[in-house]
N, C-alpha and C. Protein backbone atom coordinates (compact mmCIF):
# COMPACT_ATOMS: atom_id res chain seq x y z
N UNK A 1 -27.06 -17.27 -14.82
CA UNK A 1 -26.99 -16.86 -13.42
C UNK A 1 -27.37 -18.01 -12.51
N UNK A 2 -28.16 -18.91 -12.69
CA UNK A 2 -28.74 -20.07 -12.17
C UNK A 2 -27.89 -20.82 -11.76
N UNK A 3 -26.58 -20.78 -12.80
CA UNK A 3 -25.43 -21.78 -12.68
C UNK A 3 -24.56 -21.38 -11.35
N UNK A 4 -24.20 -20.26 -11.48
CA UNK A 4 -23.83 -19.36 -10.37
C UNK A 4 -24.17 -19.37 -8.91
N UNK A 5 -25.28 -19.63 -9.27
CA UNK A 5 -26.01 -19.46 -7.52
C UNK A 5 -25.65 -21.05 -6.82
N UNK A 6 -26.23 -21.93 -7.91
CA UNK A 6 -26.27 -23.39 -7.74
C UNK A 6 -24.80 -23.58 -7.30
N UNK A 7 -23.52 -22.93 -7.69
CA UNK A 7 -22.40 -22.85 -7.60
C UNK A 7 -22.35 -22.47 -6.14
N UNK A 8 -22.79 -21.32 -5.66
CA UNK A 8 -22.84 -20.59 -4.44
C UNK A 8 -23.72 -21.60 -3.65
N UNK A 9 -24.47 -21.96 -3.85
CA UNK A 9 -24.93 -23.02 -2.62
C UNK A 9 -24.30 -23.83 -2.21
N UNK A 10 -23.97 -24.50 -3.17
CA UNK A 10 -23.06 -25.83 -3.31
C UNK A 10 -21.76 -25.72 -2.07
N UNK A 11 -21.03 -24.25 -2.56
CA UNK A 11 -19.70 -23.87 -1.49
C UNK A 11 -20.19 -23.59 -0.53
N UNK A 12 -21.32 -22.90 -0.10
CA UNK A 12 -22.24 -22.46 1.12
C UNK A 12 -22.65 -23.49 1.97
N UNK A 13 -23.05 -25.06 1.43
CA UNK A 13 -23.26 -26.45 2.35
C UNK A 13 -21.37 -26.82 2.22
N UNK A 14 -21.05 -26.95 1.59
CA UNK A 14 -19.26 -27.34 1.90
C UNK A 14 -18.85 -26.72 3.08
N UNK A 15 -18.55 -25.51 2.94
CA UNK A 15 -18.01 -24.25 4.17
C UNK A 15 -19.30 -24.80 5.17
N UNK A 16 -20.26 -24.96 5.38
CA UNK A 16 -20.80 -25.14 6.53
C UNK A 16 -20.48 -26.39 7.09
N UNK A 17 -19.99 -27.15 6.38
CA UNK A 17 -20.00 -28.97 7.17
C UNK A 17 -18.38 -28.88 7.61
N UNK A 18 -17.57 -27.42 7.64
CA UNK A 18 -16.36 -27.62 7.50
C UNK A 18 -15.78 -26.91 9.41
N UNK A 19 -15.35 -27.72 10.39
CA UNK A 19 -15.19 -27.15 11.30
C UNK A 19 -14.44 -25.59 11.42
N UNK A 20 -14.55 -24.40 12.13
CA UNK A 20 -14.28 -23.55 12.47
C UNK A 20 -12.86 -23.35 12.80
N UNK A 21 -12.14 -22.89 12.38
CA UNK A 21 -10.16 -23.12 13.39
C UNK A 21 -10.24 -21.31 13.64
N UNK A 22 -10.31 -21.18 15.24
CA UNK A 22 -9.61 -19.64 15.29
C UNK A 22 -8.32 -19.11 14.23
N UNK A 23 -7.99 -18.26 14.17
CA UNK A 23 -6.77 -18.08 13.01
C UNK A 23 -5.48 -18.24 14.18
N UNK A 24 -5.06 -18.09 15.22
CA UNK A 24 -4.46 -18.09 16.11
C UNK A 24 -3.73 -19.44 16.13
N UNK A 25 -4.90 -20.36 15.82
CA UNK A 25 -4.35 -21.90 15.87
C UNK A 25 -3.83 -22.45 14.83
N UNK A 26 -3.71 -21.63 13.45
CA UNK A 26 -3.50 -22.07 11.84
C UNK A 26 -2.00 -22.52 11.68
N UNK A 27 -1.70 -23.09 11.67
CA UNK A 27 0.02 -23.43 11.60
C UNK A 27 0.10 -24.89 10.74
N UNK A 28 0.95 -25.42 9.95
CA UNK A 28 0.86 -26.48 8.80
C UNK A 28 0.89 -27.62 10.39
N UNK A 29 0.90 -28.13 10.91
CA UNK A 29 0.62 -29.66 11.58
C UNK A 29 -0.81 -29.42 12.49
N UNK A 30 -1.90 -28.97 11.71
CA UNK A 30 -3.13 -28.66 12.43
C UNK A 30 -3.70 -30.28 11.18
N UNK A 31 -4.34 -31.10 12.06
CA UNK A 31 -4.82 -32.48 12.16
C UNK A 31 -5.83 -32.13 11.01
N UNK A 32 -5.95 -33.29 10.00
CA UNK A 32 -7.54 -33.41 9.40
C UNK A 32 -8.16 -31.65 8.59
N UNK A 33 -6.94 -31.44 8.50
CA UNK A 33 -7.26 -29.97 7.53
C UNK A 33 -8.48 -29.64 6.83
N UNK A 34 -8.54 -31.02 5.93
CA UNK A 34 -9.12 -30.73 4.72
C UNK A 34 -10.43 -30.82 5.54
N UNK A 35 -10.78 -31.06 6.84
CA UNK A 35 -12.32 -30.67 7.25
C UNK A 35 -12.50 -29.15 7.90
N UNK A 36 -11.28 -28.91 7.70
CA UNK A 36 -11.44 -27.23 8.94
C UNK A 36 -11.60 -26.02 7.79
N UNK A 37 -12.18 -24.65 8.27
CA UNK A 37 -11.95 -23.81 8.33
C UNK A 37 -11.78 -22.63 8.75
N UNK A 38 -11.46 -21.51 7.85
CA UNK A 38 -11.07 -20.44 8.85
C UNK A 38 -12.15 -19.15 8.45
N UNK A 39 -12.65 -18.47 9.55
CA UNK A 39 -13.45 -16.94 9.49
C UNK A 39 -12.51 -16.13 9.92
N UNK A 40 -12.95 -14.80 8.66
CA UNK A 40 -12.42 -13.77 9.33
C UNK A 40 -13.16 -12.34 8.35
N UNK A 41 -12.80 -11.34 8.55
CA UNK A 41 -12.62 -9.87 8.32
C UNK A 41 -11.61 -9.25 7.33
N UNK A 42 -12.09 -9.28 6.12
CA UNK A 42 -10.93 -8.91 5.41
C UNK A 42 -10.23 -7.33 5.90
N UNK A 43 -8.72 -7.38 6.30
CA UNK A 43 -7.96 -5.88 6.61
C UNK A 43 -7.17 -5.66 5.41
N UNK A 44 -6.32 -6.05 5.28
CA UNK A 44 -5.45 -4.88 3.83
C UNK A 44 -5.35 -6.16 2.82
N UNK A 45 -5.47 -5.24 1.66
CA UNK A 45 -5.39 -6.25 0.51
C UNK A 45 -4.60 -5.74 -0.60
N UNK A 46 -3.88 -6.88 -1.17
CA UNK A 46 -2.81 -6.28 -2.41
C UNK A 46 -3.72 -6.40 -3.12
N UNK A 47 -3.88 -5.53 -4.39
CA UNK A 47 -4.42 -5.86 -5.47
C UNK A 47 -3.47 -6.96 -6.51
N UNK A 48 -4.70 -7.65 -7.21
CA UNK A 48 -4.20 -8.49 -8.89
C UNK A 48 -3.45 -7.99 -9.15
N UNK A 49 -2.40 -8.69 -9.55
CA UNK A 49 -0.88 -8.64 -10.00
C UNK A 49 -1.08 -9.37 -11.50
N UNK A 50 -0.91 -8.81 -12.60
CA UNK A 50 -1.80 -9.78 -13.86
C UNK A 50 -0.48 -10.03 -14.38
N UNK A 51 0.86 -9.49 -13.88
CA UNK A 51 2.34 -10.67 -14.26
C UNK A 51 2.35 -11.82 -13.62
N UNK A 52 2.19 -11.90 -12.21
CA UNK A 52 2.21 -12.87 -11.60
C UNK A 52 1.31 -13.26 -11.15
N UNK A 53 -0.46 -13.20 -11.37
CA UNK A 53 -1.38 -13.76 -11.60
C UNK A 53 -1.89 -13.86 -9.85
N UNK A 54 -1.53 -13.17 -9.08
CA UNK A 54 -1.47 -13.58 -7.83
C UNK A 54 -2.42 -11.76 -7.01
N UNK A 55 -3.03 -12.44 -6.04
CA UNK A 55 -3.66 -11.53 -5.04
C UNK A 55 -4.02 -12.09 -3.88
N UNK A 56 -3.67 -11.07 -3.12
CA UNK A 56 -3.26 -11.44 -1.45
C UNK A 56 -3.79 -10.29 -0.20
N UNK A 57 -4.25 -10.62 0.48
CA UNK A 57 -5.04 -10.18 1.44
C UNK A 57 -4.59 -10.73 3.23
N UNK A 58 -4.82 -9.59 4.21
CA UNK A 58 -5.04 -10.03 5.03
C UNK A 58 -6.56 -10.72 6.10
N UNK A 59 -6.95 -11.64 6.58
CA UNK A 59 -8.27 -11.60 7.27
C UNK A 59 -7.64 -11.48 8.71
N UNK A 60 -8.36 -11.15 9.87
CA UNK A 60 -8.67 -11.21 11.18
C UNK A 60 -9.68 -11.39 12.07
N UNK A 61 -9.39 -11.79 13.04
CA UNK A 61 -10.55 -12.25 13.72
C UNK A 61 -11.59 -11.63 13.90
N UNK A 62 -13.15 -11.90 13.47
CA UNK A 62 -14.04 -10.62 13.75
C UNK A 62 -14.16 -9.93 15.33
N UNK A 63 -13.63 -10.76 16.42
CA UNK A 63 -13.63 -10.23 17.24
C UNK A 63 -12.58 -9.65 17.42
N UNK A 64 -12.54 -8.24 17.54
CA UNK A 64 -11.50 -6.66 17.21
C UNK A 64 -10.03 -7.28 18.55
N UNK A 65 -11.04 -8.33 20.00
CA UNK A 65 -10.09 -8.42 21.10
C UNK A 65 -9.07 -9.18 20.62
N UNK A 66 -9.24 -10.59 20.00
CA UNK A 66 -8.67 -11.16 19.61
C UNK A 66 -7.68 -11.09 18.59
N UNK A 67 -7.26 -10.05 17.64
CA UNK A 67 -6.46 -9.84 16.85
C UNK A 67 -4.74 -9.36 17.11
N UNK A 68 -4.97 -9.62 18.45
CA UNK A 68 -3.60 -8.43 18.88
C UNK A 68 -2.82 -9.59 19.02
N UNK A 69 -3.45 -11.07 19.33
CA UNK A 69 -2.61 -12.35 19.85
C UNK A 69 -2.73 -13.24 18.58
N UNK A 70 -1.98 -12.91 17.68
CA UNK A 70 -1.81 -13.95 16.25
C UNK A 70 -3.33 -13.89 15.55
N UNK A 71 -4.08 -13.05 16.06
CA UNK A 71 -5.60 -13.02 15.62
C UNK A 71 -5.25 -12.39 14.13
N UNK A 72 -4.31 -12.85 13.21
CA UNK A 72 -4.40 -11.83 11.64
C UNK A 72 -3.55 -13.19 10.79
N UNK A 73 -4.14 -13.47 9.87
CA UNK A 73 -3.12 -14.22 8.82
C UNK A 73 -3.03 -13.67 7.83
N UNK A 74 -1.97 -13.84 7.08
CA UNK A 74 -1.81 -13.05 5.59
C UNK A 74 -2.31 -14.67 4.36
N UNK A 75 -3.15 -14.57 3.81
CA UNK A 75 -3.51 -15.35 2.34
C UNK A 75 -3.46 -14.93 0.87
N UNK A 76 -2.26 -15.66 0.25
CA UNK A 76 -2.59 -15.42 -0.88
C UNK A 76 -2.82 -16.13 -1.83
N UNK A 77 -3.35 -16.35 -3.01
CA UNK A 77 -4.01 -16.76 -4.25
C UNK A 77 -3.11 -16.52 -5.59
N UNK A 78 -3.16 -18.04 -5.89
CA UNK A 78 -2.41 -17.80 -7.53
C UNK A 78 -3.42 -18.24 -8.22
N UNK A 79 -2.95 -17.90 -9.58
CA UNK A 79 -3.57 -18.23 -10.98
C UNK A 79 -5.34 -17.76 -11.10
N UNK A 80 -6.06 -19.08 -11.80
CA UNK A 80 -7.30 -18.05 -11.71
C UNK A 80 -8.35 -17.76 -10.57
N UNK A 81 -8.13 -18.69 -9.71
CA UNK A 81 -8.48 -18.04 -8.52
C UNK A 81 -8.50 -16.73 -7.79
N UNK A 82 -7.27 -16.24 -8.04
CA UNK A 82 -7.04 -14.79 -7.60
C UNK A 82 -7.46 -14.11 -8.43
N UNK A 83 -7.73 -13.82 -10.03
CA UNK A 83 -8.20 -13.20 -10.98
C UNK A 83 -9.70 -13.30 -10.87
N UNK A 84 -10.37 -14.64 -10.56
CA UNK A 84 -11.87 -14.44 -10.07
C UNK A 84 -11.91 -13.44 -8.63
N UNK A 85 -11.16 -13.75 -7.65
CA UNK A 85 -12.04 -13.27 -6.69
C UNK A 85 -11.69 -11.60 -6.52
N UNK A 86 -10.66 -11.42 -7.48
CA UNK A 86 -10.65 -9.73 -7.66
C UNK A 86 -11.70 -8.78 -8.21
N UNK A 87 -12.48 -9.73 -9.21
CA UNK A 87 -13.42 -9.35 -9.90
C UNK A 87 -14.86 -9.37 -8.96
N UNK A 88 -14.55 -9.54 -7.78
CA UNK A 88 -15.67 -9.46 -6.70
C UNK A 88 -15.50 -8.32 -5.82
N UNK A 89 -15.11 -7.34 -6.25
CA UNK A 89 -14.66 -6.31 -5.28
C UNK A 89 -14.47 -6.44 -3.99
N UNK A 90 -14.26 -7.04 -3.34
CA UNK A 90 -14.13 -7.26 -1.67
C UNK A 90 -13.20 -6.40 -1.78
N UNK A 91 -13.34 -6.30 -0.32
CA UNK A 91 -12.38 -5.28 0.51
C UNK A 91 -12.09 -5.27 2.30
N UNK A 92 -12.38 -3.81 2.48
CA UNK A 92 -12.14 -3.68 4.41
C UNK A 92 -13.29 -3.91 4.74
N UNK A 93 -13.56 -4.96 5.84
CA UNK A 93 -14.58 -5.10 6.46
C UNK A 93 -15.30 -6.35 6.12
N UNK A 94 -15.32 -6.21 4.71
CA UNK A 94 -15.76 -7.73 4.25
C UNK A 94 -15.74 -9.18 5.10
N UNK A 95 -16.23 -10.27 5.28
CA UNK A 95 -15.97 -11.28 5.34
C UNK A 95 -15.85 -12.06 4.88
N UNK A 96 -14.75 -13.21 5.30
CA UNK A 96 -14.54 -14.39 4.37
C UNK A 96 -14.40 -15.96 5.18
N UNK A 97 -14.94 -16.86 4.33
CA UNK A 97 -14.86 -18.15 5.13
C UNK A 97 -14.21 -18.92 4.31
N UNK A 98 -12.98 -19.38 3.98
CA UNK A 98 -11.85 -20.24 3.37
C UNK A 98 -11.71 -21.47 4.00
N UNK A 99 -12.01 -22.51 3.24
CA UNK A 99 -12.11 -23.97 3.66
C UNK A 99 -10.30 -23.96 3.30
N UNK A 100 -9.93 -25.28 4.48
CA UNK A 100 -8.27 -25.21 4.17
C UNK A 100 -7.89 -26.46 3.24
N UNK A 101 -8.55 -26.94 2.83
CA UNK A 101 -8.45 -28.34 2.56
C UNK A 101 -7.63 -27.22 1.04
N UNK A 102 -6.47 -27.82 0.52
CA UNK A 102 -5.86 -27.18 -0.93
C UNK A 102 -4.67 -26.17 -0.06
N UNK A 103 -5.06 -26.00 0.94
CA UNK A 103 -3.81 -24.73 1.53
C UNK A 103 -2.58 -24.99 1.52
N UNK A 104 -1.62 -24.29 1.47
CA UNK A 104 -0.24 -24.50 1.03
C UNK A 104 0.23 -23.60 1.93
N UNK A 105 1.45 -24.04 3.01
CA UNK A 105 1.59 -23.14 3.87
C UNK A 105 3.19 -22.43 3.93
N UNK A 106 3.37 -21.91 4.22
CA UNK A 106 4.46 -21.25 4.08
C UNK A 106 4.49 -19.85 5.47
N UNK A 107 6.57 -19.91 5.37
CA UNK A 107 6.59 -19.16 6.64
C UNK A 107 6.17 -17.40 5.78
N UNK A 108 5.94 -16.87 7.34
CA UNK A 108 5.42 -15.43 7.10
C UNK A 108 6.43 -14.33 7.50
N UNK A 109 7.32 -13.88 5.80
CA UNK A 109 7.95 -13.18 6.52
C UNK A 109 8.05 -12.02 5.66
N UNK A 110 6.85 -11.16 5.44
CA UNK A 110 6.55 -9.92 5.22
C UNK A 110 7.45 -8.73 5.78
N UNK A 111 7.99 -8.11 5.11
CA UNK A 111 8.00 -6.98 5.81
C UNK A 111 7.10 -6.33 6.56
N UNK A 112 7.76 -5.09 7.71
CA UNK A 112 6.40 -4.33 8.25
C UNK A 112 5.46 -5.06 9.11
N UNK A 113 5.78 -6.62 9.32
CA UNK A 113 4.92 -6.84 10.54
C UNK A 113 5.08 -6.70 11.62
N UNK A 114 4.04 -6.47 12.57
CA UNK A 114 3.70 -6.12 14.03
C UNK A 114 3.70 -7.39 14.90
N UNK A 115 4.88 -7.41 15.68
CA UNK A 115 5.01 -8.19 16.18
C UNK A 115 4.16 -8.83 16.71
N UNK A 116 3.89 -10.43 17.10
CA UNK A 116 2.55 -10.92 17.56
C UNK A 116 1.37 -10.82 16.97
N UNK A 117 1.03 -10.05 16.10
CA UNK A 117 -0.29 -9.66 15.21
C UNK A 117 -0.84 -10.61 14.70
N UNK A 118 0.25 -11.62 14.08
CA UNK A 118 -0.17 -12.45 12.69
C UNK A 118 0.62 -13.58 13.19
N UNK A 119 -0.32 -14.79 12.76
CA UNK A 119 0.52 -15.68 12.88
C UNK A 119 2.07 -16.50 12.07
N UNK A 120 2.64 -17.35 12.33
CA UNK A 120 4.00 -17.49 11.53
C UNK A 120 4.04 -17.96 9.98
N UNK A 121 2.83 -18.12 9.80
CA UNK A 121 2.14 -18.60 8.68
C UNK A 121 1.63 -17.95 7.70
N UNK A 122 1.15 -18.28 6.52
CA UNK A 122 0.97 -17.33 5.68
C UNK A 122 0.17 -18.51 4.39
N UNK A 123 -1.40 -18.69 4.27
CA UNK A 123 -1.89 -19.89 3.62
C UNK A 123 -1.76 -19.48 2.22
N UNK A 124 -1.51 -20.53 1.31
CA UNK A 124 -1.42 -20.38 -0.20
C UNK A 124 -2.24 -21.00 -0.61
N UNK A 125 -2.94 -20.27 -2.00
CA UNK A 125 -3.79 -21.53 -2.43
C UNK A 125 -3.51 -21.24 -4.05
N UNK A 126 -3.39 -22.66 -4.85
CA UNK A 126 -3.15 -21.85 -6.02
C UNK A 126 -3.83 -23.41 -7.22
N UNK A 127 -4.31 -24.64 -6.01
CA UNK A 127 -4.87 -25.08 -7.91
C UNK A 127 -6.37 -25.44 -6.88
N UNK A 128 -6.37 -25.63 -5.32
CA UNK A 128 -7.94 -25.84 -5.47
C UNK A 128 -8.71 -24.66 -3.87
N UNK A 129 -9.54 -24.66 -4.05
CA UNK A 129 -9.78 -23.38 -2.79
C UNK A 129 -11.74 -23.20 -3.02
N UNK A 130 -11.75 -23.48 -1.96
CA UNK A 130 -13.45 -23.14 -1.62
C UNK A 130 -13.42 -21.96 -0.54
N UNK A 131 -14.44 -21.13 -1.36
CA UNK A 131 -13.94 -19.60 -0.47
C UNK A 131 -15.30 -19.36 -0.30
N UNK A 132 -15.89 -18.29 0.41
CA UNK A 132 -17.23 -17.47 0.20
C UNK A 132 -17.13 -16.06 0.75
N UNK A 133 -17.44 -15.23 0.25
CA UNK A 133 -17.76 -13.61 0.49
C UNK A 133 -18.67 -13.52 1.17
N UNK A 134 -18.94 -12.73 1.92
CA UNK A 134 -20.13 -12.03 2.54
C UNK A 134 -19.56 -10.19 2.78
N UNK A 135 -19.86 -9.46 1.29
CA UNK A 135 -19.68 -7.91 1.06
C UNK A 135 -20.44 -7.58 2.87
């Protein structure tokens, strides 16, 4: 367990030395990435997919005002990344702080979205990703 925590600190001083990006502003030609990140509120989440190794979630801005103007991105996770952080039960309400440095971006074109909600984007992460929970 020691290893674990030491693990959790470690991402806990990373994510803190890592600037803040509203989600509004997330789009692939945002400068110096690998120092930014993003907060948010986890809202709907696919569950682990164990064919395609992949799980995907939406976050939003914790402030409820801000979500109506691109305040929502959709993120998803391949390989074992997504298989660890399923095994953390997160869910609605949760928070999450995702360093972008590893993000892989791609356009967002989900079905069922609400116009303006989310931005055009949609971050991938699938060989490196510094994340942290707060249930």
């Amino acid at each position: 367990m020691a290893a674990a925590d030491e693990d959790g600190n470690a991402v806990a001083v990373l994510l803190a030395s890592k600037t803040a990006t509203p989600i509004a502003q997330l789009n692939p030609d945002l400068p110096a990435q690998s120092s930014l990140a993003v907060r948010g509120e986890v809202g709907i989440t696919w569950p682990y997919n164990s064919v395609t190794k992949t799980l995907a979630f939406l976050i939003a801005e914790p402030d409820v005002r801000l979500r109506r103007a691109k305040g929502q991105v959709r993120i998803e996770l391949h390989g074992p990344s997504a298989k660890a952080l399923s095994n953390c039960e997160f869910g609605a309400g949760d928070e999450l702080i995702i360093s972008l440095d590893g993000a892989e971006w791609e356009k967002d074109t989900s079905p069922g979205r609400i116009p303006g909600s989310r931005v055009d984007w949609q971050l991938q992460f699938s060989d490196k990703l510094a994340l942290q929970v707060r249930l």
